[in-house]
PDB file of N, CA and C in Angstrom:
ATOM      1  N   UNK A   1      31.343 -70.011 -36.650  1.00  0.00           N
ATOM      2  CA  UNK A   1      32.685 -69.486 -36.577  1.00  0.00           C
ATOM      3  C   UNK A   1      33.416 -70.188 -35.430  1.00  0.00           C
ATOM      4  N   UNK A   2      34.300 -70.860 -35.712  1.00  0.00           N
ATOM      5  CA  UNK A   2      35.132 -71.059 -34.218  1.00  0.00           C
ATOM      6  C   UNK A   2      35.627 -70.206 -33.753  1.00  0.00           C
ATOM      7  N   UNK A   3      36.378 -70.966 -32.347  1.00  0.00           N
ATOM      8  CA  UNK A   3      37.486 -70.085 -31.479  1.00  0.00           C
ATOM      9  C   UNK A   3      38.092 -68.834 -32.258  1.00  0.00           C
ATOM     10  N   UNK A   4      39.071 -70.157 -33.195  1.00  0.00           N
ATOM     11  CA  UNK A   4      40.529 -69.671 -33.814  1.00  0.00           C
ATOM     12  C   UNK A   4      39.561 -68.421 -34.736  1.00  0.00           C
ATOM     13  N   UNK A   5      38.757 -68.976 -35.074  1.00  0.00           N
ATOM     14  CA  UNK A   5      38.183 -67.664 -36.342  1.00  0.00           C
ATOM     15  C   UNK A   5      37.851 -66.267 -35.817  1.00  0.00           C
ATOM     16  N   UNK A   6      36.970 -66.437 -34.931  1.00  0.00           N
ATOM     17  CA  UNK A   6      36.777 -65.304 -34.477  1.00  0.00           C
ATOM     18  C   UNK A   6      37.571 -64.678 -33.125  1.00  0.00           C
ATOM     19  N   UNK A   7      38.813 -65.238 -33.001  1.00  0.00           N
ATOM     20  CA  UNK A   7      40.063 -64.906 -32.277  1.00  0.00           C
ATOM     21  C   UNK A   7      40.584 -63.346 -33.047  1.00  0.00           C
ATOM     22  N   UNK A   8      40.524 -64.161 -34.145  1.00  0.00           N
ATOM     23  CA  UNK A   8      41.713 -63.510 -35.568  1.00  0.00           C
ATOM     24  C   UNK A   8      40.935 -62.523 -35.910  1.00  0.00           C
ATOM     25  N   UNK A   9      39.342 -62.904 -35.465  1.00  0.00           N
ATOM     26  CA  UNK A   9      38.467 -61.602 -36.606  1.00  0.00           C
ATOM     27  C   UNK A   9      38.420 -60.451 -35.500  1.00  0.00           C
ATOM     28  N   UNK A  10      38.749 -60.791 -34.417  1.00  0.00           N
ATOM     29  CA  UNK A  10      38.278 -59.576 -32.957  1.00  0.00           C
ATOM     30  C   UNK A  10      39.826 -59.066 -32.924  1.00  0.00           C
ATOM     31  N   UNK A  11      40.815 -60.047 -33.481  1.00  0.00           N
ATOM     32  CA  UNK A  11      42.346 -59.358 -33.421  1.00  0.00           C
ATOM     33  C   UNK A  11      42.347 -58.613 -34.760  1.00  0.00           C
ATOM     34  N   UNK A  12      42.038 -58.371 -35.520  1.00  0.00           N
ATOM     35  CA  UNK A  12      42.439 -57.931 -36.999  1.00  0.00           C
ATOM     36  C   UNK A  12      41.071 -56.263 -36.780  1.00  0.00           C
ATOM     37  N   UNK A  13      40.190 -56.626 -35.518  1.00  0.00           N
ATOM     38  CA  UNK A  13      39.233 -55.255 -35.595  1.00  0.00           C
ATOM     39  C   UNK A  13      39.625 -54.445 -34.678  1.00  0.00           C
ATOM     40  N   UNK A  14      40.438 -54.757 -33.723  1.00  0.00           N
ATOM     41  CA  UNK A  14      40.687 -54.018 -32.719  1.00  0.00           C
ATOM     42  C   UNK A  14      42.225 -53.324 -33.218  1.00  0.00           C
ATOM     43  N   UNK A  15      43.134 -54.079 -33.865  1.00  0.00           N
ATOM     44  CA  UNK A  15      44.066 -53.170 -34.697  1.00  0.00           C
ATOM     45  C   UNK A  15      44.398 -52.482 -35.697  1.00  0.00           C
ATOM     46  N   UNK A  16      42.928 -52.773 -36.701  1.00  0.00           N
ATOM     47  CA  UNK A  16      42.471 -51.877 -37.144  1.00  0.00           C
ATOM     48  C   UNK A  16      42.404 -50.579 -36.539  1.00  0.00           C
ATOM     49  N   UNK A  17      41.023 -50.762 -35.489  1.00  0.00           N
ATOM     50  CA  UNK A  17      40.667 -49.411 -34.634  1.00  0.00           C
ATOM     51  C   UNK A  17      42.228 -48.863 -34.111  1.00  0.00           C
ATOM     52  N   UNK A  18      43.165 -49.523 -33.562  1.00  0.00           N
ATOM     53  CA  UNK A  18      44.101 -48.997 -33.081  1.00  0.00           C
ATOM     54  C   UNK A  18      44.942 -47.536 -33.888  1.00  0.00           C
ATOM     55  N   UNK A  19      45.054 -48.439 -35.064  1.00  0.00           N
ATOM     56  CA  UNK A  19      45.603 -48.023 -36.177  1.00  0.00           C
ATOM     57  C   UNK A  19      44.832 -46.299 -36.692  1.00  0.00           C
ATOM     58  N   UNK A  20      43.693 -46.500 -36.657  1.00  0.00           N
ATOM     59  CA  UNK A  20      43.095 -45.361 -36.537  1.00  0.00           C
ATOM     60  C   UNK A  20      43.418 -44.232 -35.346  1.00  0.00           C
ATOM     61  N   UNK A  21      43.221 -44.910 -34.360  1.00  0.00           N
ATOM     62  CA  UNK A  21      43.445 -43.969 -33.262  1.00  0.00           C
ATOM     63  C   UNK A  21      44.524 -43.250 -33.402  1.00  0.00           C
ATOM     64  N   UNK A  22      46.134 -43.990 -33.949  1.00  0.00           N
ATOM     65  CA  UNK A  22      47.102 -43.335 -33.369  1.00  0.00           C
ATOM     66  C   UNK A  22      47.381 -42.604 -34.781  1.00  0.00           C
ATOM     67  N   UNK A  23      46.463 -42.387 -35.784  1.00  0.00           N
ATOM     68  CA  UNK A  23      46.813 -41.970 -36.934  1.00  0.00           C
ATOM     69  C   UNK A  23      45.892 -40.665 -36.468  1.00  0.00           C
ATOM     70  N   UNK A  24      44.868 -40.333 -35.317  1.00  0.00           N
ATOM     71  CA  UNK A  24      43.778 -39.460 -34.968  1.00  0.00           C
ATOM     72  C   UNK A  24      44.783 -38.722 -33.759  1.00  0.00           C
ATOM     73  N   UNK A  25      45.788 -39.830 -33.211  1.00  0.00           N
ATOM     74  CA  UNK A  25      46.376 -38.785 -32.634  1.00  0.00           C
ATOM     75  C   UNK A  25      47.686 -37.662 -32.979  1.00  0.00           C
ATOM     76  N   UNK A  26      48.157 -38.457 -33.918  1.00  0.00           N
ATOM     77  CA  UNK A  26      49.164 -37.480 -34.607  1.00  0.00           C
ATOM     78  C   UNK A  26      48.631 -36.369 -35.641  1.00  0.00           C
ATOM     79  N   UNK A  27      47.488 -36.558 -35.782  1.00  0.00           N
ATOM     80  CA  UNK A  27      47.051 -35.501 -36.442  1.00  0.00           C
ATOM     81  C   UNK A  27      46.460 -34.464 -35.588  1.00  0.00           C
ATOM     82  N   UNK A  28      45.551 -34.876 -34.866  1.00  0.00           N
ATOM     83  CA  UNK A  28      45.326 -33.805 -33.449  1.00  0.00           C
ATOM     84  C   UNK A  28      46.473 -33.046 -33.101  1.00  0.00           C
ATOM     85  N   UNK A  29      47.949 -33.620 -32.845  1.00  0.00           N
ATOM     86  CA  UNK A  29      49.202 -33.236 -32.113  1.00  0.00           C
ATOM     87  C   UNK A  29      49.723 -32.552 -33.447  1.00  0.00           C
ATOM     88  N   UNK A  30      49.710 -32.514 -34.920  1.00  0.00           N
ATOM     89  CA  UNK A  30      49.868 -31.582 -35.852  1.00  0.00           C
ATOM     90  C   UNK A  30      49.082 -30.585 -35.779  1.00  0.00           C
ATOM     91  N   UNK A  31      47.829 -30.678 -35.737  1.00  0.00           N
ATOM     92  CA  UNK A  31      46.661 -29.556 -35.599  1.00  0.00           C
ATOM     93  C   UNK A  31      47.215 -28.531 -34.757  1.00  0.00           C
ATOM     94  N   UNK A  32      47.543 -29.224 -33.775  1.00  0.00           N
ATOM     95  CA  UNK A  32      47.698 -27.894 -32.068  1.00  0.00           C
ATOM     96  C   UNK A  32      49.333 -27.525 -32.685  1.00  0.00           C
ATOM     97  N   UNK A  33      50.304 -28.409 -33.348  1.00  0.00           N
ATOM     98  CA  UNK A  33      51.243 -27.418 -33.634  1.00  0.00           C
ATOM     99  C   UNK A  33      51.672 -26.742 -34.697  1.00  0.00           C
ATOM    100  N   UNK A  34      50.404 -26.814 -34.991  1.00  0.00           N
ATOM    101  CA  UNK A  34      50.493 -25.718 -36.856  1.00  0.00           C
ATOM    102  C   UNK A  34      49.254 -24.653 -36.363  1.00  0.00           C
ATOM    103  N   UNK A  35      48.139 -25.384 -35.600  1.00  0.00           N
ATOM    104  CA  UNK A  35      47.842 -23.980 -35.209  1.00  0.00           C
ATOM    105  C   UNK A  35      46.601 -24.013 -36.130  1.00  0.00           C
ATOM    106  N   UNK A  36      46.136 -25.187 -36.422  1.00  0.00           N
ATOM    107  CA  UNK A  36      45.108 -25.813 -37.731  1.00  0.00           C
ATOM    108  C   UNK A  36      43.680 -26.188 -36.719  1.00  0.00           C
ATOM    109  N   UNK A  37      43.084 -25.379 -35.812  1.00  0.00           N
ATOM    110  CA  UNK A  37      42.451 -26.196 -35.115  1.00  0.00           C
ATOM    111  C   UNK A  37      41.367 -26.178 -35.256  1.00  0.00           C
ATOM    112  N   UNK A  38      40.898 -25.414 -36.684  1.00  0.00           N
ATOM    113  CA  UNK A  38      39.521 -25.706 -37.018  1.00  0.00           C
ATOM    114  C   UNK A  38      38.384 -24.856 -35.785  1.00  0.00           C
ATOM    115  N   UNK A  39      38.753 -23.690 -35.320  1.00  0.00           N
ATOM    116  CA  UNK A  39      37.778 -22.911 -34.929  1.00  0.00           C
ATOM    117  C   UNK A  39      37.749 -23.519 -32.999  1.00  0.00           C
ATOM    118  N   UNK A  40      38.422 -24.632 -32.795  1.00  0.00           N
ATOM    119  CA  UNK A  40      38.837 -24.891 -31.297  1.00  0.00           C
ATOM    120  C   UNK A  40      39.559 -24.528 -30.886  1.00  0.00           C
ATOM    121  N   UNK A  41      39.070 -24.077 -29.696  1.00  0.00           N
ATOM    122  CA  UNK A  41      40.386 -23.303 -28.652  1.00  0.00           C
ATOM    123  C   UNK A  41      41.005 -24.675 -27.732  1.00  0.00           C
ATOM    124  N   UNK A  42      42.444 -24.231 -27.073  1.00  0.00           N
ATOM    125  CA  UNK A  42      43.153 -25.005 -26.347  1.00  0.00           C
ATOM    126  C   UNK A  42      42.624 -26.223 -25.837  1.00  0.00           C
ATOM    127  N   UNK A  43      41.686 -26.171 -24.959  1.00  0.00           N
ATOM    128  CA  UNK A  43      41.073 -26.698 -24.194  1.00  0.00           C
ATOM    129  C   UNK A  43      40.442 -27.414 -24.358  1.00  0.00           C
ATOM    130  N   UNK A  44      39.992 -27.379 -25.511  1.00  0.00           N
ATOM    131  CA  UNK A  44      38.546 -28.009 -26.686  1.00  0.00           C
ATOM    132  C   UNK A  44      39.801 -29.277 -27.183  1.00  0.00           C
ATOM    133  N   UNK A  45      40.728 -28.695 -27.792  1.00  0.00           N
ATOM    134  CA  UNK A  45      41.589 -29.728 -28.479  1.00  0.00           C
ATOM    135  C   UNK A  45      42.506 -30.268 -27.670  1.00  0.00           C
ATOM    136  N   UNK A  46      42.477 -30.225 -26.056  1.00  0.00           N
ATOM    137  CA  UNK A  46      43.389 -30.645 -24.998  1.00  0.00           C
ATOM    138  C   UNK A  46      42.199 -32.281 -24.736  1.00  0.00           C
ATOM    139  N   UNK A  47      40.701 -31.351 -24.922  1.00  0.00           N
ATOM    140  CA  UNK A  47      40.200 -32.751 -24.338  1.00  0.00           C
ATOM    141  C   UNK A  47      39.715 -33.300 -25.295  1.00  0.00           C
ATOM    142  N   UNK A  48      39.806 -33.032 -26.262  1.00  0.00           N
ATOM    143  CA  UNK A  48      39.732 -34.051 -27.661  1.00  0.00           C
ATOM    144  C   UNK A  48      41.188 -35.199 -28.072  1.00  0.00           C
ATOM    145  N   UNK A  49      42.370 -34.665 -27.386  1.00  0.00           N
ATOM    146  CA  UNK A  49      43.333 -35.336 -27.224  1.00  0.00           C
ATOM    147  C   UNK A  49      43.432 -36.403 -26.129  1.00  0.00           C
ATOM    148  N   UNK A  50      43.102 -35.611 -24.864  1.00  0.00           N
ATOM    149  CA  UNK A  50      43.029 -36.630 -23.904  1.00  0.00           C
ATOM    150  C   UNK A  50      42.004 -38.263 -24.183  1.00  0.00           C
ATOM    151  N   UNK A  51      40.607 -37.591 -24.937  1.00  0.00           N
ATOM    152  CA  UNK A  51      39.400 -38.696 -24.931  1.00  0.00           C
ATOM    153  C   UNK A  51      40.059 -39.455 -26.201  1.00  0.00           C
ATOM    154  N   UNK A  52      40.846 -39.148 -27.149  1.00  0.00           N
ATOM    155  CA  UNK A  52      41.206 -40.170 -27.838  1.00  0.00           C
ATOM    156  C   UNK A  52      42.395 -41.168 -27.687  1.00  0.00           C
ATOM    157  N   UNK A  53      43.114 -40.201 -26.632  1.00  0.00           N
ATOM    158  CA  UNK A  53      44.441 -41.245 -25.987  1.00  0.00           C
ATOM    159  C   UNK A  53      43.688 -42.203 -24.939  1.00  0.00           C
ATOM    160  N   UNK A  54      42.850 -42.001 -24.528  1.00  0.00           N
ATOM    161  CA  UNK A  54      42.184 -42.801 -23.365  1.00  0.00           C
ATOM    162  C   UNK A  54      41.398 -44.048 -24.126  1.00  0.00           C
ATOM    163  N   UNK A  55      40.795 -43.843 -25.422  1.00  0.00           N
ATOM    164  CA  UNK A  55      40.415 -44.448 -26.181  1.00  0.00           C
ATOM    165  C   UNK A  55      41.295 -45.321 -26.617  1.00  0.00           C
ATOM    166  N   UNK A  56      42.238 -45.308 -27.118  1.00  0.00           N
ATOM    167  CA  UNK A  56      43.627 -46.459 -27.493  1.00  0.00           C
ATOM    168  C   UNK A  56      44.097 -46.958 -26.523  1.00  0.00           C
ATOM    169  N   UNK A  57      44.237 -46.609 -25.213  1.00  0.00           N
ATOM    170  CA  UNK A  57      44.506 -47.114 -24.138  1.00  0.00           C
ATOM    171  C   UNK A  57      43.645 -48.463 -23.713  1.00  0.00           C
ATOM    172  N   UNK A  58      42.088 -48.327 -23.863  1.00  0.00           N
ATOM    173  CA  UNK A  58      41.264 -48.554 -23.766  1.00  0.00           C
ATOM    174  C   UNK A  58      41.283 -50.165 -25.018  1.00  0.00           C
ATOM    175  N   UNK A  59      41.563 -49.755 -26.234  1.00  0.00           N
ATOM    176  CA  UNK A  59      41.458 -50.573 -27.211  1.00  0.00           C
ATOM    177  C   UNK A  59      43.229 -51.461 -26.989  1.00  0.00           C
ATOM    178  N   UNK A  60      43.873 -50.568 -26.763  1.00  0.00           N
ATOM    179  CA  UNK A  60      45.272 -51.600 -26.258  1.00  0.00           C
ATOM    180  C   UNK A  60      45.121 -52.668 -25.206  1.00  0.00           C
ATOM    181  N   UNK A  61      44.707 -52.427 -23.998  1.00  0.00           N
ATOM    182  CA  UNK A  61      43.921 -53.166 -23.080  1.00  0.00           C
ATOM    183  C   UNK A  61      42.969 -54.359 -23.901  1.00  0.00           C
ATOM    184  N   UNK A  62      42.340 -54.124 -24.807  1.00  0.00           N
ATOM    185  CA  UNK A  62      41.404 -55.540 -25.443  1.00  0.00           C
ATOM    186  C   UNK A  62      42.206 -56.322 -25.662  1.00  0.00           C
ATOM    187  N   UNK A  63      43.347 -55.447 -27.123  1.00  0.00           N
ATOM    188  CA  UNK A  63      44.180 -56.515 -27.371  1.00  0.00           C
ATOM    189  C   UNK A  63      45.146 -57.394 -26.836  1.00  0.00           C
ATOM    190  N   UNK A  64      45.188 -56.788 -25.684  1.00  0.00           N
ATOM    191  CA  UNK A  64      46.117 -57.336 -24.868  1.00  0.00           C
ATOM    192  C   UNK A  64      45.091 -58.688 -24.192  1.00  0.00           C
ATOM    193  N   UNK A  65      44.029 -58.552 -23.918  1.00  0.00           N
ATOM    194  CA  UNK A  65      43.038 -59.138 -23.988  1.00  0.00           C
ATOM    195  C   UNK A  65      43.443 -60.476 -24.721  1.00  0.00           C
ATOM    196  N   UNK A  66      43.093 -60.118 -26.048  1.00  0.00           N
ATOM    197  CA  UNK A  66      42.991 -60.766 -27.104  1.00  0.00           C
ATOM    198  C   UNK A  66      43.633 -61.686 -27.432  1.00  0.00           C
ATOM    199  N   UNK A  67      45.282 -61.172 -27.263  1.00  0.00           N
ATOM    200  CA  UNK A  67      46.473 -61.900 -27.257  1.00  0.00           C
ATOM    201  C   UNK A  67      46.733 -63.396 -26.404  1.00  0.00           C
ATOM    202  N   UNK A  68      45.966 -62.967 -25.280  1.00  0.00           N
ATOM    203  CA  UNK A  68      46.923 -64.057 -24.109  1.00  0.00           C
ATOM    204  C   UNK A  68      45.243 -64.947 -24.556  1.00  0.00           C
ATOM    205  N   UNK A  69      44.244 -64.657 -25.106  1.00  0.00           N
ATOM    206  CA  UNK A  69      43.150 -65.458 -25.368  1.00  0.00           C
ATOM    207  C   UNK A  69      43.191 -66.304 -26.525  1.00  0.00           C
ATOM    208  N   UNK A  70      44.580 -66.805 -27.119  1.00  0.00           N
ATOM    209  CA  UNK A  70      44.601 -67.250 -28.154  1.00  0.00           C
ATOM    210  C   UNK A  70      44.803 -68.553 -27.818  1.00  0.00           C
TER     211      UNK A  70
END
């Protein structure tokens, strides 16, 4: 695999994952305001929010990575 190939293949997996995340966080942020929380209290779904925003943060940081590595 070259550079360029596996540039594109580590950029196309990490915005994938992104893509997930922020589709995990608007649904979390529907959950807590419909009140859908699946048997979790506040707190439970405060730090299930926090560990997945920290997580995209986390995966934004690669790509940013990723980007200036092209």
């Amino acid at each position: 695999m070259t550079h360029a190939e596996l540039n594109e293949a580590a950029h196309d997996k990490v915005f994938a994952k992104l893509t997930q995340l922020n589709r995990e966080l608007r649904n979390i942020l529907r959950d807590i305001e419909t009140d859908t929380t699946c048997g979790l209290d506040a707190d439970q779904m405060q730090v299930l929010y926090t560990s997945t925003y920290r997580q995209a943060d986390i995966y934004n940081y690669i790509a940013k990575l990723i980007e200036t590595n092209k």
